[in-house]
Protein backbone atom coordinates (compact mmCIF):
# COMPACT_ATOMS: atom_id res chain seq x y z
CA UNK A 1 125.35 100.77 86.06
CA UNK A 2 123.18 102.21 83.02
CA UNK A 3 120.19 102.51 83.93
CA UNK A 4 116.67 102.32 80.86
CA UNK A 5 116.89 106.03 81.43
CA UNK A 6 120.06 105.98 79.52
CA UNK A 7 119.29 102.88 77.09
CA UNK A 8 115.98 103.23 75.73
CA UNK A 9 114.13 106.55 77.41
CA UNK A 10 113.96 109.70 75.83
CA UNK A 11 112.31 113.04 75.66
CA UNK A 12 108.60 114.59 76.12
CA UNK A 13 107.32 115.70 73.03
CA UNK A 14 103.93 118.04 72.88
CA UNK A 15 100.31 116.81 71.80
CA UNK A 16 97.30 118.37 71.21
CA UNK A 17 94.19 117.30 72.89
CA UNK A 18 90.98 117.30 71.04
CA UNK A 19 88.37 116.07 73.07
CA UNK A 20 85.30 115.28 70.94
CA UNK A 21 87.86 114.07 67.69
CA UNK A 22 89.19 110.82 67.11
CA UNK A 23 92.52 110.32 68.86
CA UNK A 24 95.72 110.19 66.95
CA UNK A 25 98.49 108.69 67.88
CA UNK A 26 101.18 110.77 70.02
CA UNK A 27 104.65 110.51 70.73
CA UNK A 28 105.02 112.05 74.57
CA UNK A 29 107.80 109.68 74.63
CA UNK A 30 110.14 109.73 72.20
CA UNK A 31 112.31 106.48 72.20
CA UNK A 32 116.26 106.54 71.29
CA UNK A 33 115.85 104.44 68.16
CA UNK A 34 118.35 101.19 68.86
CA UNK A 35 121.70 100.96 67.52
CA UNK A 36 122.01 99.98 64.13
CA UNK A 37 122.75 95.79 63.66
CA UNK A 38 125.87 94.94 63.08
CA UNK A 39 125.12 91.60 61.61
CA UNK A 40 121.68 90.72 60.71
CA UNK A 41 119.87 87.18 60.11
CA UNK A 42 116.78 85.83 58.85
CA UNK A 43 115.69 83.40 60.93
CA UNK A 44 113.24 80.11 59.41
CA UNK A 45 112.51 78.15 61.82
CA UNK A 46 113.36 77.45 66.10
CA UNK A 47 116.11 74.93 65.54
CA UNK A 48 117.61 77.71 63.23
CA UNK A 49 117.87 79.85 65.94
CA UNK A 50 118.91 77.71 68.72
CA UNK A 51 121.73 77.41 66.50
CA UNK A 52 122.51 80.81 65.45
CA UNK A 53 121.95 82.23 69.02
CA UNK A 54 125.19 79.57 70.30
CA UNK A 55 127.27 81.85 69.08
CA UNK A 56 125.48 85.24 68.72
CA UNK A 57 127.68 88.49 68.78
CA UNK A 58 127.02 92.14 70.05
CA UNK A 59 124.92 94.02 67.34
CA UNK A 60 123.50 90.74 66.27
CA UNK A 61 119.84 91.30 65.01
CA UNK A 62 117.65 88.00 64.27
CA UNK A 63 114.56 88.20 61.79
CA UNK A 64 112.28 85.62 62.54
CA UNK A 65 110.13 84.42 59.84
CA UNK A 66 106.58 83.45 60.71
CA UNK A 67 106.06 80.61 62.85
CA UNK A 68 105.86 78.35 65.87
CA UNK A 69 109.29 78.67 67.60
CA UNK A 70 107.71 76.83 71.02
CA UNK A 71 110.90 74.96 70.93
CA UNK A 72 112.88 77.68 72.44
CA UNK A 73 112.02 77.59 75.93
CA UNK A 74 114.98 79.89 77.07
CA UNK A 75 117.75 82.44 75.87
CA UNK A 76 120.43 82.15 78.66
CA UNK A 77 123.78 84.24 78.44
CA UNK A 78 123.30 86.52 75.50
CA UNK A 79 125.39 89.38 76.10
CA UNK A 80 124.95 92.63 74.32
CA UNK A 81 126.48 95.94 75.03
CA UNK A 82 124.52 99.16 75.26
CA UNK A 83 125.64 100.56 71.77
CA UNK A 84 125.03 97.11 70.58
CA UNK A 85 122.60 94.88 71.78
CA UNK A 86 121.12 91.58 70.15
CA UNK A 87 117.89 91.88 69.09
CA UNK A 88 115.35 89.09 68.32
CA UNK A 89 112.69 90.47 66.05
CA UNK A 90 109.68 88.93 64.18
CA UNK A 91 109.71 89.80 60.77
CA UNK A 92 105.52 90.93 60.83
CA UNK A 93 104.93 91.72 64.63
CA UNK A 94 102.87 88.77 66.43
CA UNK A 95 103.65 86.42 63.72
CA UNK A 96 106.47 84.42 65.49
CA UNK A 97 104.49 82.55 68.46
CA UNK A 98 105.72 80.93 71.72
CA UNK A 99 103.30 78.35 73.62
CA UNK A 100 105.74 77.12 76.29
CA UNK A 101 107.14 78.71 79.46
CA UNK A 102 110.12 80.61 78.29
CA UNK A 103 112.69 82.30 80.35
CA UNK A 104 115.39 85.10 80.11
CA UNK A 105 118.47 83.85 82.23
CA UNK A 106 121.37 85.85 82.42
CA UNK A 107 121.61 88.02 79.61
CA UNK A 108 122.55 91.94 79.03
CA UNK A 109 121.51 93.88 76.62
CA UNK A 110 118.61 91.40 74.70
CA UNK A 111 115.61 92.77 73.05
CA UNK A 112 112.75 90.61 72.34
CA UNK A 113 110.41 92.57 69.74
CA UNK A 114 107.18 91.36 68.35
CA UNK A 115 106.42 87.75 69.58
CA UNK A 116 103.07 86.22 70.63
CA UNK A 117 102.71 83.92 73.96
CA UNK A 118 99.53 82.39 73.37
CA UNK A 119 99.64 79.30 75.33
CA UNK A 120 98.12 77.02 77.93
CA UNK A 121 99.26 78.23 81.21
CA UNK A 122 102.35 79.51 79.37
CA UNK A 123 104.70 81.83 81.86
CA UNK A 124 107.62 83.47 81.06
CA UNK A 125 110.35 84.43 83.35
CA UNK A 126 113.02 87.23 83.91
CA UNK A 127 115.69 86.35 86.00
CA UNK A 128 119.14 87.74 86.64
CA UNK A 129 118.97 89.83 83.47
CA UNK A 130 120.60 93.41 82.54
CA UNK A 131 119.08 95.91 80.50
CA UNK A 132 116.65 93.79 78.25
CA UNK A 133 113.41 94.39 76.66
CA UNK A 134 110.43 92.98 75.47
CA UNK A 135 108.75 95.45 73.49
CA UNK A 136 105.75 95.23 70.65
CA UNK A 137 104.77 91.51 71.95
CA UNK A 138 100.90 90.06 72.85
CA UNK A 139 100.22 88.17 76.07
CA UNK A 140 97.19 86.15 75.24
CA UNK A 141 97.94 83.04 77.50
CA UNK A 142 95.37 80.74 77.89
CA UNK A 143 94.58 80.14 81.76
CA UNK A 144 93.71 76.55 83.17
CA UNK A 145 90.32 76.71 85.03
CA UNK A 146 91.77 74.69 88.25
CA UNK A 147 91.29 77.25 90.34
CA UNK A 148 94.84 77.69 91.10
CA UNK A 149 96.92 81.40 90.53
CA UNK A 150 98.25 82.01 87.15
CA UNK A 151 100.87 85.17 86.66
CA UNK A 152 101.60 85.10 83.11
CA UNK A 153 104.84 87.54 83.42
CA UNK A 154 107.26 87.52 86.17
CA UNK A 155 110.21 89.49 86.51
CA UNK A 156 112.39 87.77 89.36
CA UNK A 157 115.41 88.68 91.51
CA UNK A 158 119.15 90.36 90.37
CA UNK A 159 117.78 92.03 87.51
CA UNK A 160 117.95 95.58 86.33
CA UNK A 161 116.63 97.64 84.21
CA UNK A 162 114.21 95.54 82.10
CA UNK A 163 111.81 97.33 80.61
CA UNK A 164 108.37 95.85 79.15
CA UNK A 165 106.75 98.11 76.58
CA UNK A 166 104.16 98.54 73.89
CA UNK A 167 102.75 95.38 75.16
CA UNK A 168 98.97 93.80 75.07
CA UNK A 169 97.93 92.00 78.27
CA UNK A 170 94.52 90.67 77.99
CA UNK A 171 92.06 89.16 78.19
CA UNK A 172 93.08 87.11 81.04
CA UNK A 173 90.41 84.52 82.86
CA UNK A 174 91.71 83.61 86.15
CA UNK A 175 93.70 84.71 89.01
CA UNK A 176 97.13 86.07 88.92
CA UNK A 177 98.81 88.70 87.56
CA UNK A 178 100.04 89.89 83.58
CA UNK A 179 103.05 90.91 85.61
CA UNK A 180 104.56 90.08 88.73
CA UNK A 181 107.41 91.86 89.99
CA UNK A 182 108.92 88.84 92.65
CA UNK A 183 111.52 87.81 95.17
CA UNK A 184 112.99 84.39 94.31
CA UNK A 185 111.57 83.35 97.66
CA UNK A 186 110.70 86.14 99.66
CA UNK A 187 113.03 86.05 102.65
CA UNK A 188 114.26 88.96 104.12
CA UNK A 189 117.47 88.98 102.76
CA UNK A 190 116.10 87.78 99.74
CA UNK A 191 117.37 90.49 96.56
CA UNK A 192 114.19 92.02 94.01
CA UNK A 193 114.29 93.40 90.91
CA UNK A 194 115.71 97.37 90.44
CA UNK A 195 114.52 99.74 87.71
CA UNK A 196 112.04 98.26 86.16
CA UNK A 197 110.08 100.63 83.48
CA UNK A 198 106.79 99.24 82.33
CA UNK A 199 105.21 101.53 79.98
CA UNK A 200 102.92 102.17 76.38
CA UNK A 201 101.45 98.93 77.21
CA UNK A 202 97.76 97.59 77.43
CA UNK A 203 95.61 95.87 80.12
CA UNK A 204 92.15 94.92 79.77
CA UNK A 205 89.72 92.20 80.04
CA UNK A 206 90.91 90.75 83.65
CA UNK A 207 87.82 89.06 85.19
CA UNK A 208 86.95 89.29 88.42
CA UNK A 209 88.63 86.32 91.02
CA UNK A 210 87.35 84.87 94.03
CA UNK A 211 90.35 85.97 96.15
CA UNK A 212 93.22 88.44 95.78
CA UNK A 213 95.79 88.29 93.30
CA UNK A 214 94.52 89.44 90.10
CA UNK A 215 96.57 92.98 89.91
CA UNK A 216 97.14 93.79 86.29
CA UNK A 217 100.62 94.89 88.25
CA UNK A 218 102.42 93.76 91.06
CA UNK A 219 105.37 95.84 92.32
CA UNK A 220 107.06 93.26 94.91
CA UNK A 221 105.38 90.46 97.15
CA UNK A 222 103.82 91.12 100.56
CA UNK A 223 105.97 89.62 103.16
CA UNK A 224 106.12 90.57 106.82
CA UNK A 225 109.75 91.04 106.40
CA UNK A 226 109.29 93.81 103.94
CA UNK A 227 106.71 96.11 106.15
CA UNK A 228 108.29 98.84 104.03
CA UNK A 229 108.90 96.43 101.08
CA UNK A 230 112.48 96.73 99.47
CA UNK A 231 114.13 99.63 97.41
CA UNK A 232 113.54 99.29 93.94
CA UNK A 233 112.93 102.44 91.87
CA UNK A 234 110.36 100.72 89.35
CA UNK A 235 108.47 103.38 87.12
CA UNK A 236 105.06 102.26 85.88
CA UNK A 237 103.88 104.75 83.06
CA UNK A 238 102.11 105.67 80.07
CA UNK A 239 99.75 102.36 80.28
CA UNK A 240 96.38 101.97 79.53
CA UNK A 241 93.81 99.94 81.74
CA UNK A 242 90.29 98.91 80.62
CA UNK A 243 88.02 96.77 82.39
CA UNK A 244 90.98 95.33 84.79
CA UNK A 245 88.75 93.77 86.97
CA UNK A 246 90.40 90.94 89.04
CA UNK A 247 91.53 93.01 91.94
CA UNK A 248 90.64 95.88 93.59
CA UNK A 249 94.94 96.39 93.36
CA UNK A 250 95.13 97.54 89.60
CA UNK A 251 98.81 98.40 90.01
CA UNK A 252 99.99 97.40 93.67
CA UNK A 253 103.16 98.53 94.94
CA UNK A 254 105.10 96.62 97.07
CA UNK A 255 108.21 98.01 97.02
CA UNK A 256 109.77 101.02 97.24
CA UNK A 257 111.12 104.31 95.48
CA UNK A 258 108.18 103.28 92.68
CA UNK A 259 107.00 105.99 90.43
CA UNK A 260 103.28 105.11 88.69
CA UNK A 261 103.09 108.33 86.29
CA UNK A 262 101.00 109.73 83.21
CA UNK A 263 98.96 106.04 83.35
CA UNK A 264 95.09 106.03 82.16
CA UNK A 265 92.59 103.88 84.16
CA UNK A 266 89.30 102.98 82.66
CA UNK A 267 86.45 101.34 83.31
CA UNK A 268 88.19 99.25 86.35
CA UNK A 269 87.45 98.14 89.61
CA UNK A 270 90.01 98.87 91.38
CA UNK A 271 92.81 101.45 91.41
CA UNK A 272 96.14 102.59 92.28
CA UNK A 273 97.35 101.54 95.97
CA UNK A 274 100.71 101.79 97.84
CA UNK A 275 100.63 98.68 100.03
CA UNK A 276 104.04 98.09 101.12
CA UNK A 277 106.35 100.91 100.33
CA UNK A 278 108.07 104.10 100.79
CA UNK A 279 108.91 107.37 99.48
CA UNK A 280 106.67 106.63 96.41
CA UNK A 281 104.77 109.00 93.75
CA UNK A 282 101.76 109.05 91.86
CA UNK A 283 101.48 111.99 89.27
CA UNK A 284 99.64 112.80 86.41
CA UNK A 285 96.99 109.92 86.12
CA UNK A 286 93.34 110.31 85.03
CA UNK A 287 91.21 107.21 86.65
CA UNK A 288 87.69 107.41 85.13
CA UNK A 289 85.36 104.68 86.86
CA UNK A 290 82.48 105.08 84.60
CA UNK A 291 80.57 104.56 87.60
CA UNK A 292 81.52 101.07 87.80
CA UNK A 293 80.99 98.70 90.96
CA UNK A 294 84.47 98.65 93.38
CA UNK A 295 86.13 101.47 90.79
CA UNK A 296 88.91 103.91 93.18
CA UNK A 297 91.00 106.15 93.18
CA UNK A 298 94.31 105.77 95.14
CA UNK A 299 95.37 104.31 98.52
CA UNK A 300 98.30 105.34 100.52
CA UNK A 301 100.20 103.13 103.19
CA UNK A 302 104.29 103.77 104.19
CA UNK A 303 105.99 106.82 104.84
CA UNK A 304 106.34 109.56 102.58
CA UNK A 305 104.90 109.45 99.08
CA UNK A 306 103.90 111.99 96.95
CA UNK A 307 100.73 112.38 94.95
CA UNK A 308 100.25 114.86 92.56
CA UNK A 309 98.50 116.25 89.62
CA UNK A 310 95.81 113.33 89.52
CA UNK A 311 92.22 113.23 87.47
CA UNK A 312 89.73 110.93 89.64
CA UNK A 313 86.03 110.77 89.06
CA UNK A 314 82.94 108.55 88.14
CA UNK A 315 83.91 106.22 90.60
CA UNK A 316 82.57 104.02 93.66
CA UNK A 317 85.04 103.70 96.63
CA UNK A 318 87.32 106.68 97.91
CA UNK A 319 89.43 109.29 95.60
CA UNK A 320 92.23 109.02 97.97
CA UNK A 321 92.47 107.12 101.50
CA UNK A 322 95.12 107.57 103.57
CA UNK A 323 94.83 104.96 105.72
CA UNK A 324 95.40 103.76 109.27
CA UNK A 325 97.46 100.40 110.06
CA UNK A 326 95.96 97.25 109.61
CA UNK A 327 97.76 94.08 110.00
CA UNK A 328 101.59 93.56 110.14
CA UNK A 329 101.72 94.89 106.78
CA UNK A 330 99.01 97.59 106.34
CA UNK A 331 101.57 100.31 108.10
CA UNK A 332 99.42 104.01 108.28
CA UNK A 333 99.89 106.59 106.07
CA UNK A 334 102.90 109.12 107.30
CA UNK A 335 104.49 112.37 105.71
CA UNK A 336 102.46 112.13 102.59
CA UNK A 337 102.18 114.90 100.42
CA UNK A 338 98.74 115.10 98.31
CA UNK A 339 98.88 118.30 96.07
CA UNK A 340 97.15 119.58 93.47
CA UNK A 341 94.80 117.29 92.65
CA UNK A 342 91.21 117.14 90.93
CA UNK A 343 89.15 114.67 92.69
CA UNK A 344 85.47 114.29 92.32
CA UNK A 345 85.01 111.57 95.16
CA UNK A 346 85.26 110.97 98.56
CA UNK A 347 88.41 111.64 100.21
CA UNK A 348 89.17 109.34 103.61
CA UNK A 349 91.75 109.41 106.32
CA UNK A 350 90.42 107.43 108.79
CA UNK A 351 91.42 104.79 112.00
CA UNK A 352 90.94 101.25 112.02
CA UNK A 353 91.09 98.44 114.92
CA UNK A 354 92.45 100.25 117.95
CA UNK A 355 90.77 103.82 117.90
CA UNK A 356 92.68 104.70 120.92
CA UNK A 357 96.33 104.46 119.27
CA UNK A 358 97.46 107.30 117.58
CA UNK A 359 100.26 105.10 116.49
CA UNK A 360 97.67 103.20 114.24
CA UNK A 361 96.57 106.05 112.67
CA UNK A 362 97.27 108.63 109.49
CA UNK A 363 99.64 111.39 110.36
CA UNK A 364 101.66 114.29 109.55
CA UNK A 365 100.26 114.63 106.11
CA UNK A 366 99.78 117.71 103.75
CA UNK A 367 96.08 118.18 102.17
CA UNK A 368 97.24 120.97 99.92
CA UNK A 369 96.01 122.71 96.54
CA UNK A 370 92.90 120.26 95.49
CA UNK A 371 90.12 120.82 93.79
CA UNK A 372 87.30 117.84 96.26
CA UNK A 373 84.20 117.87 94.47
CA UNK A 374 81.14 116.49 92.93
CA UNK A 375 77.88 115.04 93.82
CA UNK A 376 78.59 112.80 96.36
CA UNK A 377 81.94 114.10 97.35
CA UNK A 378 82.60 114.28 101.31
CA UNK A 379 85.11 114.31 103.73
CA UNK A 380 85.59 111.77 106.02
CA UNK A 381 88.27 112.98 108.47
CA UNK A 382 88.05 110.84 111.33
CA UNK A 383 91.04 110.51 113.83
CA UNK A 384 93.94 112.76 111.87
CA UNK A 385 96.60 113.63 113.35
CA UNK A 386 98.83 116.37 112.22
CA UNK A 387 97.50 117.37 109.24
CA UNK A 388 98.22 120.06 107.27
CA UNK A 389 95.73 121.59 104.79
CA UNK A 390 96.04 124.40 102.98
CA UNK A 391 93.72 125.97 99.88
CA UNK A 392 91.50 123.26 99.15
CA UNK A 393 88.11 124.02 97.23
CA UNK A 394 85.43 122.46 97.61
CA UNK A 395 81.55 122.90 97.04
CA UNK A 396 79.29 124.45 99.29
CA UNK A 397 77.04 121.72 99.62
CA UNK A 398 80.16 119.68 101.11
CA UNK A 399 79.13 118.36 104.45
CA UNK A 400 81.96 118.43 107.82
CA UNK A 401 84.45 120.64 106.23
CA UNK A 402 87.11 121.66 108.43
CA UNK A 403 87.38 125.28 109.17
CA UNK A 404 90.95 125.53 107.95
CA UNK A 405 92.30 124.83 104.80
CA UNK A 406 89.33 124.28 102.91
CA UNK A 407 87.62 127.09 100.62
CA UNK A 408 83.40 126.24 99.91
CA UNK A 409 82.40 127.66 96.49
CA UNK A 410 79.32 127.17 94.75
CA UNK A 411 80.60 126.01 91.34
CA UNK A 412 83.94 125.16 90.08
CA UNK A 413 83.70 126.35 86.87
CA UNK A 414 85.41 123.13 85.01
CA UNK A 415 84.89 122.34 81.28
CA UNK A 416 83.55 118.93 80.64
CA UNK A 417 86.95 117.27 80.52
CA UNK A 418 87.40 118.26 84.26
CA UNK A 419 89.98 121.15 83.00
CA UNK A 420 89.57 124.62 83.98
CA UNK A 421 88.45 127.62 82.55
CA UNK A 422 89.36 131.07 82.73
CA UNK A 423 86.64 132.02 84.89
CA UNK A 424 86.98 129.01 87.84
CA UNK A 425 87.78 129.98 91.42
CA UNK A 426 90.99 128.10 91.11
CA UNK A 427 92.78 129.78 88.88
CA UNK A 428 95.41 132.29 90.19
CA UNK A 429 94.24 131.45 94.15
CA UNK A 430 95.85 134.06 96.31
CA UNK A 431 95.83 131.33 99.02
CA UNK A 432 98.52 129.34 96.72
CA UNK A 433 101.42 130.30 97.22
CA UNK A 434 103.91 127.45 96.79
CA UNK A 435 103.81 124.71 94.08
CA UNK A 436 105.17 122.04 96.71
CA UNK A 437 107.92 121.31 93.58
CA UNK A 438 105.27 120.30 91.23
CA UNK A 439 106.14 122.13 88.04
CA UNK A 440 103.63 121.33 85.47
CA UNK A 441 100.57 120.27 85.25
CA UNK A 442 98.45 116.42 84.38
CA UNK A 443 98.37 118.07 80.88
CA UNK A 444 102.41 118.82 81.07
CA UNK A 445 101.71 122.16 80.36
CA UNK A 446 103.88 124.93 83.11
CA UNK A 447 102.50 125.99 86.35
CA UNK A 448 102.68 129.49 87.53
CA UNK A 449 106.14 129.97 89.66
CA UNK A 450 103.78 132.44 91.52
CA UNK A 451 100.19 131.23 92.06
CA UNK A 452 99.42 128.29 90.70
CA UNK A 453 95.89 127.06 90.13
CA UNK A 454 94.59 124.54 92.23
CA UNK A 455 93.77 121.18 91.28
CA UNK A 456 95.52 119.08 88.85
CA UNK A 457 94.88 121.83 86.05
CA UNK A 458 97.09 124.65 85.11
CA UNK A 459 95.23 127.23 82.58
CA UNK A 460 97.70 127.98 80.25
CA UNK A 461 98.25 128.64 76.55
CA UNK A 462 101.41 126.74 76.64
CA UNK A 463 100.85 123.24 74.37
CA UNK A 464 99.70 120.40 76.01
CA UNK A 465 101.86 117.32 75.97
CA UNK A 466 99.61 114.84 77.98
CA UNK A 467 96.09 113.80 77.56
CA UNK A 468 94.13 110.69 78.35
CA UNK A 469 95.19 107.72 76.60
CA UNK A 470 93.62 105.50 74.09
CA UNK A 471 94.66 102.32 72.70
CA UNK A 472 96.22 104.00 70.12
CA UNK A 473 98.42 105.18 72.46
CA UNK A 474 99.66 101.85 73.44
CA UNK A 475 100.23 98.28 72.24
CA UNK A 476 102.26 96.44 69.72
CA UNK A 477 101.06 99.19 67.36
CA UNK A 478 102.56 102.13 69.00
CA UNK A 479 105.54 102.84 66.52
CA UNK A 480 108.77 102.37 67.95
């Protein structure tokens, strides 16, 4: 099985970060450009290429002209090859528009690249698909105002490796989600997508709903079936969110094996949360709340994640809960590894409904490496069990520290990007002694194979690769 790893990933290129210039576009990921076509057509009008896709080829590459092409309302068995796939590409990007539900169906290898979905509760579907793309295309559906949930994109059972990127999602006015990773039906033995790579895309301007629902992305369905929610290695990364506001889920995972890497979160309330899943990580990601009502940081549930390398701060709610079991599926956080991290707000591990069943509660977690500051930063440590922590700093104005694993100092010695500097308590810690396998840093630069420096920040003169995003960064104008 090739995997997008093989298709359409490709290497980490360096950056430079200037914080008070005007940010220019990077490449940290450089794409493999696609094959070259092996037949290409210009495309006029929708019953042009109803026609020409009948009997479309490998390496087949369609120009679309600008237009309305609302009349194609599916592409079903297109089959590319990897060193050939069919590509359907609007001449000027956003120029050729669809305003109907429109589905994928059983293709391999298909590339959609540059379209517009504009309509009235439009939705477009994914389902049993292999290796295709939509790349440099605009969501801008136009939700109904019944009331009812709207998910714009939804990326459905026995399909692999799609991968959605340079994308705008936004702004959206009801409930439901830009994308919804889904069962067909959401029985237990019911299949969910695998590999799915979202990435270089934008989501902003999703207003606040009465209920839940309103993730900008949802990894899986909750089901009490899925407690653990099913294996399927999706890798959220190098997004940008701005004011994603319609749940306090910004990218829920509900599924497992998920990585949610290198992704900026701005201006949001909400964050990152691991509802039903597994042997998950969460590195490299700088949340800034700009003090914004119900803005967090990230929420653990399942068994054995690791989270890593993470910028959190102006925000309302917790930096990181691990959290206790609620509900049949709201399983505590077990065997999680939280590691060199920056965090400047509250960090919780607490017990809910039954406070004398340790089975409810947090457990057997590592605290290791962090940097737990500012203002209004505390601890709430309530009913742990089994938890290791190890060369934490935090201020001395902290209140209930724990007498091990936890170093008070009066200043932290940050520059005002949250980085360190060469004179900050954290850097070459002779209490660090292990980097727990994290190798570099949030800003990709190395970390020190013998003491590392604690929090998410390495000092180093190596070049920086990674910085927070902007929407230059992402979107339909991100080169290819």
């Amino acid at each position: 099985m090739v995997h997008l790893s093989t298709l359409l990933a490709g290497t980490v290129l360096a950056t430079v970060f200037a914080s008070t210039s005007a940010a220019i576009p990077r490449r940290d990921v450089l794409d493999d450009p696609l094959p070259e076509c092996v037949k290409t057509v210009s495309i006029a009008n929708a019953n042009d290429l109803n026609s020409q896709l009948a009997k479309a080829a490998p390496g087949s590459c369609f120009i679309l002209n600008d237009g309305d092409y609302s009349a194609i309302t599916a592409i079903r068995n297109a089959k590319g090859t990897q060193a050939a796939p069919i590509v359907i590409r609007a001449k000027n990007v956003g120029k050729a528009v669809l305003t109907k539900t429109f589905t994928l169906r059983d293709n391999a290898y298909v590339v959609l690249d540059g379209f517009t979905f504009n309509g009235s509760a439009q939705r477009v579907e994914i389902t049993g698909c292999q290796s295709c793309r939509i790349t440099r295309s605009s969501f801008k559906i136009r939700d109904p105002t019944d009331g009812g949930n709207h998910d714009w994109l939804v990326i459905k059972a026995n399909t692999d490796s799609v991968r959605i990127d340079r994308c705008d999602f936004g702004p959206k006015k009801a409930q439901g989600s830009p994308i919804i990773m889904a069962s067909n039906g959401g029985s237990k033995t019911e299949p969910i997508a695998t590999n799915l790579q979202i990435d270089r895309s934008y989501f902003h301007d999703l207003v606040p709903t009465s209920s839940n629902g309103g993730e900008a992305i949802a990894l899986g369905n909750t089901h009490p079936d899925f407690p653990n929610g099913p294996e399927a290695g999706a890798n959220v990364q190098y997004n940008l969110f701005e004011a994603c506001d319609g749940d306090e889920e910004i990218i829920s995972v509900k599924s497992s094996r998920a990585t949610i890497r290198y992704n900026t979160i701005r201006n949001s309330a909400g964050g990152i949360v691991l509802r039903n899943t597994d042997s998950s990580k969460v590195y490299g990601n700088t949340i800034d709340g700009q003090n914004k009502k119900r803005s967090a940081g990230i929420r653990l549930h399942g068994t054995g994640h690791t989270v890593s390398n993470n910028l959190i701060y102006n925000i309302d709610k917790n930096a990181l809960m691990l959290s206790p079991k609620r509900g049949d599926t709201h399983r505590p956080a077990i065997k999680a590894q939280c590691i060199h991290n920056t965090l400047f707000a509250p960090i919780e591990m607490s017990w809910n409904e039954n406070p004398t069943d340790a089975s409810l509660f947090p457990s057997e977690n590592t605290i290791a490496n962090n940097i737990l500051g500012g203002a209004s930063a505390v601890l709430k440590l309530t009913k742990q069990s089994k938890t290791t922590y190890s060369a934490n700093l935090v201020l001395k104005t902290t209140k209930d520290v724990p007498s091990d694993g936890f170093v008070a100092v009066a200043d932290f010695k940050l520059n005002g990007n949250y980085l360190l500097t060469a004179s900050s308590p954290a850097v070459n810690s002779t209490a660090v002694t292990t980097t727990f396998n994290v190798n570099d840093d949030i800003q990709g630069q190395p970390r020190d194979d013998g003491k590392p420096d604690i929090g998410a920040d390495e000092l180093s003169n190596a070049r920086v690769k990674r910085t927070p995003l902007t929407t230059t960064d992402v979107g339909p104008s991100f080169p290819l």
